[in-house]
C-alpha atoms as a PDB file:
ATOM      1  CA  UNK A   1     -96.812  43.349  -0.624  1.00  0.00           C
ATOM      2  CA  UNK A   2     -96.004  41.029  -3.248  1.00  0.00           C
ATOM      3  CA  UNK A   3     -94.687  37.837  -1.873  1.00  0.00           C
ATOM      4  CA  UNK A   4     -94.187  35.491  -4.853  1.00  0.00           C
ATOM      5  CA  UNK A   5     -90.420  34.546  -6.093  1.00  0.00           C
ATOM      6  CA  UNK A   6     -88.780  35.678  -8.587  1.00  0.00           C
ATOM      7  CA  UNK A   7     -85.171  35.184  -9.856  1.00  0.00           C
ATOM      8  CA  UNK A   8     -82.426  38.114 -10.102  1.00  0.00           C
ATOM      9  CA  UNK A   9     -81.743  39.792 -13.226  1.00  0.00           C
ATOM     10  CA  UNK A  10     -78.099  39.775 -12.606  1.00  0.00           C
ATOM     11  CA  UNK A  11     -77.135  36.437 -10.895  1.00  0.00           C
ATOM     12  CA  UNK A  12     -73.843  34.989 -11.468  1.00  0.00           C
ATOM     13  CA  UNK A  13     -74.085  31.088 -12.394  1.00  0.00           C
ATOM     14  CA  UNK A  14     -71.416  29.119 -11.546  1.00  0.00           C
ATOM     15  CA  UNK A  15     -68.867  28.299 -14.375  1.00  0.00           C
ATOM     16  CA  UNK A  16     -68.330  24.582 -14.295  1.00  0.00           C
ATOM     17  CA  UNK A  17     -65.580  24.722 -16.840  1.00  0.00           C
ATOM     18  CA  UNK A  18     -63.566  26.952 -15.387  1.00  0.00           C
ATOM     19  CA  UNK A  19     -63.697  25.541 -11.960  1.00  0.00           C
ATOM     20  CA  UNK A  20     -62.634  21.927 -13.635  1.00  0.00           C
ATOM     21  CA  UNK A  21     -59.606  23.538 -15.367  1.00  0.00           C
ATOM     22  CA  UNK A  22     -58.346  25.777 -12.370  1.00  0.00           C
ATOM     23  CA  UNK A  23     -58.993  21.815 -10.431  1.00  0.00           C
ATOM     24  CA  UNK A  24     -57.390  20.051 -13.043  1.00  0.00           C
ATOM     25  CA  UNK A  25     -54.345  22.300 -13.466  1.00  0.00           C
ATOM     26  CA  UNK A  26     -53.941  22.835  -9.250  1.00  0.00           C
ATOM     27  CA  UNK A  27     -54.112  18.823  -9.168  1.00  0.00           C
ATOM     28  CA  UNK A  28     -50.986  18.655 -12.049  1.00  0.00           C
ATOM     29  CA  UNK A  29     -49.103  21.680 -10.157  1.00  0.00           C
ATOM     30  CA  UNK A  30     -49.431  19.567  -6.706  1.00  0.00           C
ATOM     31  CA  UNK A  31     -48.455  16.255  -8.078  1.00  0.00           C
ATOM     32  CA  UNK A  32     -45.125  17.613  -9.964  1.00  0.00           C
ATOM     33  CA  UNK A  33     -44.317  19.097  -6.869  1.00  0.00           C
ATOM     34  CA  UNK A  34     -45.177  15.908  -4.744  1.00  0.00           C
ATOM     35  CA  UNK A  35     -43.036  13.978  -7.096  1.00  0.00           C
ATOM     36  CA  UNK A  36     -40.278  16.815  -7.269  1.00  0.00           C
ATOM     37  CA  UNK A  37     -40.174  16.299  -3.181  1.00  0.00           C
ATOM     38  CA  UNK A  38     -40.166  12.638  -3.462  1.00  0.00           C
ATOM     39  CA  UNK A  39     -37.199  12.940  -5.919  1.00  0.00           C
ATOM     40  CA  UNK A  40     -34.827  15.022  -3.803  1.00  0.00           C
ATOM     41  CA  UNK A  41     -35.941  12.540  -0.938  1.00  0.00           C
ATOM     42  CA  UNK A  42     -34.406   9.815  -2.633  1.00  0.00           C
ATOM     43  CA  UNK A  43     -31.381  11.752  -3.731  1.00  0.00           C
ATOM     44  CA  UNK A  44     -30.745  12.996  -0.236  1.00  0.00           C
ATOM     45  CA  UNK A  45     -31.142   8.934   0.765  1.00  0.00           C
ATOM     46  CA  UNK A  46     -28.797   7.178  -1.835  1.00  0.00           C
ATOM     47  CA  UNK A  47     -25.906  10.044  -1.400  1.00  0.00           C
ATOM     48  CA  UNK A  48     -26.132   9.217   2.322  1.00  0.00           C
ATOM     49  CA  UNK A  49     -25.896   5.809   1.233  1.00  0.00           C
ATOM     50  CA  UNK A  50     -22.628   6.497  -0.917  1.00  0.00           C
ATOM     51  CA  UNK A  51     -21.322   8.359   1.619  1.00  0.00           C
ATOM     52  CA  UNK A  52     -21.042   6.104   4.357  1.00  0.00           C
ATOM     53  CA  UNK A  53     -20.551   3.075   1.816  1.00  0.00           C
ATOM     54  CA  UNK A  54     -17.060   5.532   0.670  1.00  0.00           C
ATOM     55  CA  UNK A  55     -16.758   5.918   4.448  1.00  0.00           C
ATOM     56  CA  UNK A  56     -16.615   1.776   5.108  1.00  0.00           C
ATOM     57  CA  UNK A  57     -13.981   1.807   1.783  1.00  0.00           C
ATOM     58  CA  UNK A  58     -11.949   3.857   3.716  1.00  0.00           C
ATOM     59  CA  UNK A  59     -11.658   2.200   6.765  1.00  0.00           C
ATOM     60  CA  UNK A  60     -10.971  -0.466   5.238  1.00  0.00           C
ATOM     61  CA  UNK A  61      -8.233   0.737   3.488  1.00  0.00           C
ATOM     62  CA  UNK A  62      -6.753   2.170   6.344  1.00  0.00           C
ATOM     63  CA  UNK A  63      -7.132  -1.415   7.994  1.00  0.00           C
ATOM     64  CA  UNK A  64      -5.242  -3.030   4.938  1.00  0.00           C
ATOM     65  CA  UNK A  65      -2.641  -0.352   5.130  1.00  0.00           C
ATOM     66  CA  UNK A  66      -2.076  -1.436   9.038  1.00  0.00           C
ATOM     67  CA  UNK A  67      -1.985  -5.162   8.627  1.00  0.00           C
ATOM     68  CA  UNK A  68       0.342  -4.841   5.501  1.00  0.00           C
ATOM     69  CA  UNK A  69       2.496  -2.969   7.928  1.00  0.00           C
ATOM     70  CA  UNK A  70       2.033  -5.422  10.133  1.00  0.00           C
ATOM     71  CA  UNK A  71       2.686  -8.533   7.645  1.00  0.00           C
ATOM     72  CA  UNK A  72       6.259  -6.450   6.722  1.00  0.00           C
ATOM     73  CA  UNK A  73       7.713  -6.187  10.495  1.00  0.00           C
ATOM     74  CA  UNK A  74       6.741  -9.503  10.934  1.00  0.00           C
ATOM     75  CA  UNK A  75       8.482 -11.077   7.769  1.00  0.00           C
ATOM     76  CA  UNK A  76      11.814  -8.872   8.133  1.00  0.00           C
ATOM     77  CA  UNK A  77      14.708 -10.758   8.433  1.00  0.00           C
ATOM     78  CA  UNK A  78      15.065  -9.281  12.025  1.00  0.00           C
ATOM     79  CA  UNK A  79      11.674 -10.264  13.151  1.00  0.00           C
ATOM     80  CA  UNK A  80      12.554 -13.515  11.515  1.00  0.00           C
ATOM     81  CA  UNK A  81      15.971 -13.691  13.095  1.00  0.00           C
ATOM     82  CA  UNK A  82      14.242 -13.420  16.625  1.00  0.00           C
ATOM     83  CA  UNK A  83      11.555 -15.648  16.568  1.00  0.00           C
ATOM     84  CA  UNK A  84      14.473 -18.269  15.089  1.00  0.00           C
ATOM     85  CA  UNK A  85      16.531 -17.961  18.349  1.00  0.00           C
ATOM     86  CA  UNK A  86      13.555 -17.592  20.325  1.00  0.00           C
ATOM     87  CA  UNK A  87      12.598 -21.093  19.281  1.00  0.00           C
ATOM     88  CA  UNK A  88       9.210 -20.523  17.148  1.00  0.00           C
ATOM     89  CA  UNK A  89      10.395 -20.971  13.949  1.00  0.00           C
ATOM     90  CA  UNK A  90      12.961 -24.632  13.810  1.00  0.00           C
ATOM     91  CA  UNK A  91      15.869 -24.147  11.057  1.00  0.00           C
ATOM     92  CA  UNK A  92      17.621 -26.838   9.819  1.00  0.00           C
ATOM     93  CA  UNK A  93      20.548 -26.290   7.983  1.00  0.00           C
ATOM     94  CA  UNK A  94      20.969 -27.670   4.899  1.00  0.00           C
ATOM     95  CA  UNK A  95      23.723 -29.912   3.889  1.00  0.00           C
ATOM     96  CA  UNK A  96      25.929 -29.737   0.973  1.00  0.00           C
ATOM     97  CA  UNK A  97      24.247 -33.042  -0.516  1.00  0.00           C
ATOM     98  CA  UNK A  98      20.950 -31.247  -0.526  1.00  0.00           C
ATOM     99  CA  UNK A  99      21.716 -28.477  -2.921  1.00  0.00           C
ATOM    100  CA  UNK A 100      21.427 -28.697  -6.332  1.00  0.00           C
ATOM    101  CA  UNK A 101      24.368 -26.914  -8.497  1.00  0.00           C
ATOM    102  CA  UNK A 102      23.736 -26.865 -12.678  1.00  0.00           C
ATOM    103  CA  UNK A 103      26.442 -26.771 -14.252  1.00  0.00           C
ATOM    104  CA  UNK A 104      27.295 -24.127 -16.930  1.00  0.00           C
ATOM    105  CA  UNK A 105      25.335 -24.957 -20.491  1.00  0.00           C
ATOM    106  CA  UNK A 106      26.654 -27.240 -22.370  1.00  0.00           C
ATOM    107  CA  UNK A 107      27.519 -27.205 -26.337  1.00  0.00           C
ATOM    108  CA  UNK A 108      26.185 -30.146 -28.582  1.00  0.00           C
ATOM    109  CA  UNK A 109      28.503 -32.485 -28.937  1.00  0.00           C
ATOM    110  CA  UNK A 110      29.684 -34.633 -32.223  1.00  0.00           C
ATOM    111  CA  UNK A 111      26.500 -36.537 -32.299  1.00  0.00           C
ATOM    112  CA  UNK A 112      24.798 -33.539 -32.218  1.00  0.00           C
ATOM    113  CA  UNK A 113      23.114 -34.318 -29.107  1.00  0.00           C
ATOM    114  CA  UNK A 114      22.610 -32.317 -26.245  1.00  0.00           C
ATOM    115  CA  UNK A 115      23.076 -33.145 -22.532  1.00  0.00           C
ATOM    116  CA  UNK A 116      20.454 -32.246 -19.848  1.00  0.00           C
ATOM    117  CA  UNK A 117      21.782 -30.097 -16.304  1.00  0.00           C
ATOM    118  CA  UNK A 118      22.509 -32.251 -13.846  1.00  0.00           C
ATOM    119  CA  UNK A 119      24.740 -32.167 -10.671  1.00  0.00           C
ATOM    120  CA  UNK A 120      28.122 -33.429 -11.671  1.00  0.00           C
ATOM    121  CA  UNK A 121      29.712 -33.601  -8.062  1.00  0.00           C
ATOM    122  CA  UNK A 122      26.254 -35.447  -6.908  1.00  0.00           C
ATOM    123  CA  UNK A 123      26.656 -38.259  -9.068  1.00  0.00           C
ATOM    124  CA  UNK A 124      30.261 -38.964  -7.526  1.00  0.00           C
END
Protein backbone atom coordinates (compact mmCIF):
# COMPACT_ATOMS: atom_id res chain seq x y z
CA UNK A 1 0.00 0.00 0.00
CA UNK A 2 1.33 3.23 -0.83
CA UNK A 3 1.15 5.56 2.06
CA UNK A 4 2.88 8.79 0.97
CA UNK A 5 0.67 12.15 0.30
CA UNK A 6 -0.25 13.44 -2.47
CA UNK A 7 -2.52 16.41 -3.41
CA UNK A 8 -5.96 16.09 -5.45
CA UNK A 9 -6.11 16.74 -9.00
CA UNK A 10 -9.32 18.55 -8.69
CA UNK A 11 -9.26 20.62 -5.41
CA UNK A 12 -11.10 23.76 -5.22
CA UNK A 13 -8.84 26.71 -3.70
CA UNK A 14 -10.47 29.21 -2.02
CA UNK A 15 -11.15 32.50 -3.98
CA UNK A 16 -9.98 35.32 -1.79
CA UNK A 17 -11.35 37.95 -4.09
CA UNK A 18 -14.52 36.92 -4.31
CA UNK A 19 -15.05 36.27 -0.70
CA UNK A 20 -13.71 40.11 -0.02
CA UNK A 21 -16.26 41.51 -2.53
CA UNK A 22 -19.38 39.35 -1.46
CA UNK A 23 -17.82 40.83 2.45
CA UNK A 24 -17.39 44.13 1.26
CA UNK A 25 -20.72 44.52 -0.55
CA UNK A 26 -22.84 42.49 2.55
CA UNK A 27 -20.96 45.10 4.95
CA UNK A 28 -22.38 48.30 2.53
CA UNK A 29 -25.95 46.46 2.22
CA UNK A 30 -26.02 46.16 6.27
CA UNK A 31 -24.85 49.61 7.02
CA UNK A 32 -27.48 51.44 4.52
CA UNK A 33 -29.94 49.49 6.13
CA UNK A 34 -28.61 50.23 9.75
CA UNK A 35 -28.64 53.83 8.84
CA UNK A 36 -32.09 53.54 6.91
CA UNK A 37 -33.45 52.12 10.53
CA UNK A 38 -31.74 54.76 12.42
CA UNK A 39 -33.39 57.36 10.08
CA UNK A 40 -37.03 56.34 10.47
CA UNK A 41 -36.08 56.11 14.30
CA UNK A 42 -35.51 59.62 14.42
CA UNK A 43 -38.43 60.52 12.24
CA UNK A 44 -40.79 58.46 14.33
CA UNK A 45 -39.04 60.56 17.51
CA UNK A 46 -39.23 64.28 16.29
CA UNK A 47 -43.02 63.77 14.83
CA UNK A 48 -43.84 62.54 18.35
CA UNK A 49 -42.13 65.50 19.42
CA UNK A 50 -44.31 67.87 17.10
CA UNK A 51 -47.14 66.20 18.01
CA UNK A 52 -47.38 66.67 21.53
CA UNK A 53 -45.51 70.17 21.19
CA UNK A 54 -49.03 71.00 18.65
CA UNK A 55 -50.84 69.21 21.48
CA UNK A 56 -49.37 71.83 24.41
CA UNK A 57 -50.31 74.81 21.54
CA UNK A 58 -53.59 73.70 21.82
CA UNK A 59 -54.22 73.63 25.24
CA UNK A 60 -53.04 76.54 25.51
CA UNK A 61 -55.17 78.07 23.24
CA UNK A 62 -58.06 76.65 24.65
CA UNK A 63 -56.78 78.15 28.09
CA UNK A 64 -56.49 81.71 26.44
CA UNK A 65 -59.87 81.28 24.90
CA UNK A 66 -61.29 80.59 28.68
CA UNK A 67 -59.57 83.38 30.50
CA UNK A 68 -60.46 85.90 27.64
CA UNK A 69 -63.95 84.76 28.42
CA UNK A 70 -63.30 85.18 31.66
CA UNK A 71 -61.54 88.81 31.40
CA UNK A 72 -65.04 89.84 29.25
CA UNK A 73 -67.74 88.80 32.09
CA UNK A 74 -65.64 90.31 34.42
CA UNK A 75 -65.21 93.81 32.66
CA UNK A 76 -69.04 94.05 31.50
CA UNK A 77 -70.68 96.86 32.68
CA UNK A 78 -72.95 94.44 34.73
CA UNK A 79 -70.16 92.66 36.40
CA UNK A 80 -68.84 96.13 36.90
CA UNK A 81 -72.14 97.50 38.10
CA UNK A 82 -72.15 94.73 40.91
CA UNK A 83 -68.95 94.75 42.30
CA UNK A 84 -69.63 98.88 42.46
CA UNK A 85 -72.65 98.38 44.82
CA UNK A 86 -71.11 95.53 46.37
CA UNK A 87 -68.39 97.86 47.60
CA UNK A 88 -65.09 96.48 45.72
CA UNK A 89 -64.68 98.91 43.31
CA UNK A 90 -65.11 102.95 45.18
CA UNK A 91 -66.69 105.52 42.51
CA UNK A 92 -66.48 108.93 42.96
CA UNK A 93 -68.44 111.05 40.99
CA UNK A 94 -67.04 113.63 39.26
CA UNK A 95 -67.93 117.20 39.59
CA UNK A 96 -68.74 119.65 37.00
CA UNK A 97 -65.35 121.62 37.79
CA UNK A 98 -63.44 118.51 36.92
CA UNK A 99 -64.41 118.13 33.33
CA UNK A 100 -62.82 119.65 30.70
CA UNK A 101 -65.21 121.08 27.74
CA UNK A 102 -63.18 122.57 24.35
CA UNK A 103 -64.85 124.76 22.87
CA UNK A 104 -65.73 124.64 19.11
CA UNK A 105 -62.45 125.69 16.80
CA UNK A 106 -61.83 128.86 16.52
CA UNK A 107 -61.09 131.11 13.23
CA UNK A 108 -57.87 133.37 13.18
CA UNK A 109 -58.60 136.46 14.12
CA UNK A 110 -57.41 140.09 12.63
CA UNK A 111 -53.94 139.61 13.84
CA UNK A 112 -53.90 136.54 12.26
CA UNK A 113 -53.32 134.71 15.33
CA UNK A 114 -54.85 131.76 16.53
CA UNK A 115 -56.23 130.93 20.00
CA UNK A 116 -55.47 127.60 21.81
CA UNK A 117 -58.82 125.30 23.38
CA UNK A 118 -59.37 126.08 26.58
CA UNK A 119 -62.40 125.87 29.00
CA UNK A 120 -64.24 129.13 28.73
CA UNK A 121 -66.79 128.53 31.68
CA UNK A 122 -63.58 127.30 33.88
CA UNK A 123 -61.87 130.42 33.73
CA UNK A 124 -65.07 132.28 35.19
Amino acid sequence: MNTALTTPVNSNPIQIGKIICVSTVVAILLTVGLGFVYIKNQQFSIGEQIRQTERKIHRVRAENDVLLAKVTEMTSRSALQERVKSGYIAVVTITGDKIARLTPPVQADETSTLRTAFNEVGRQ
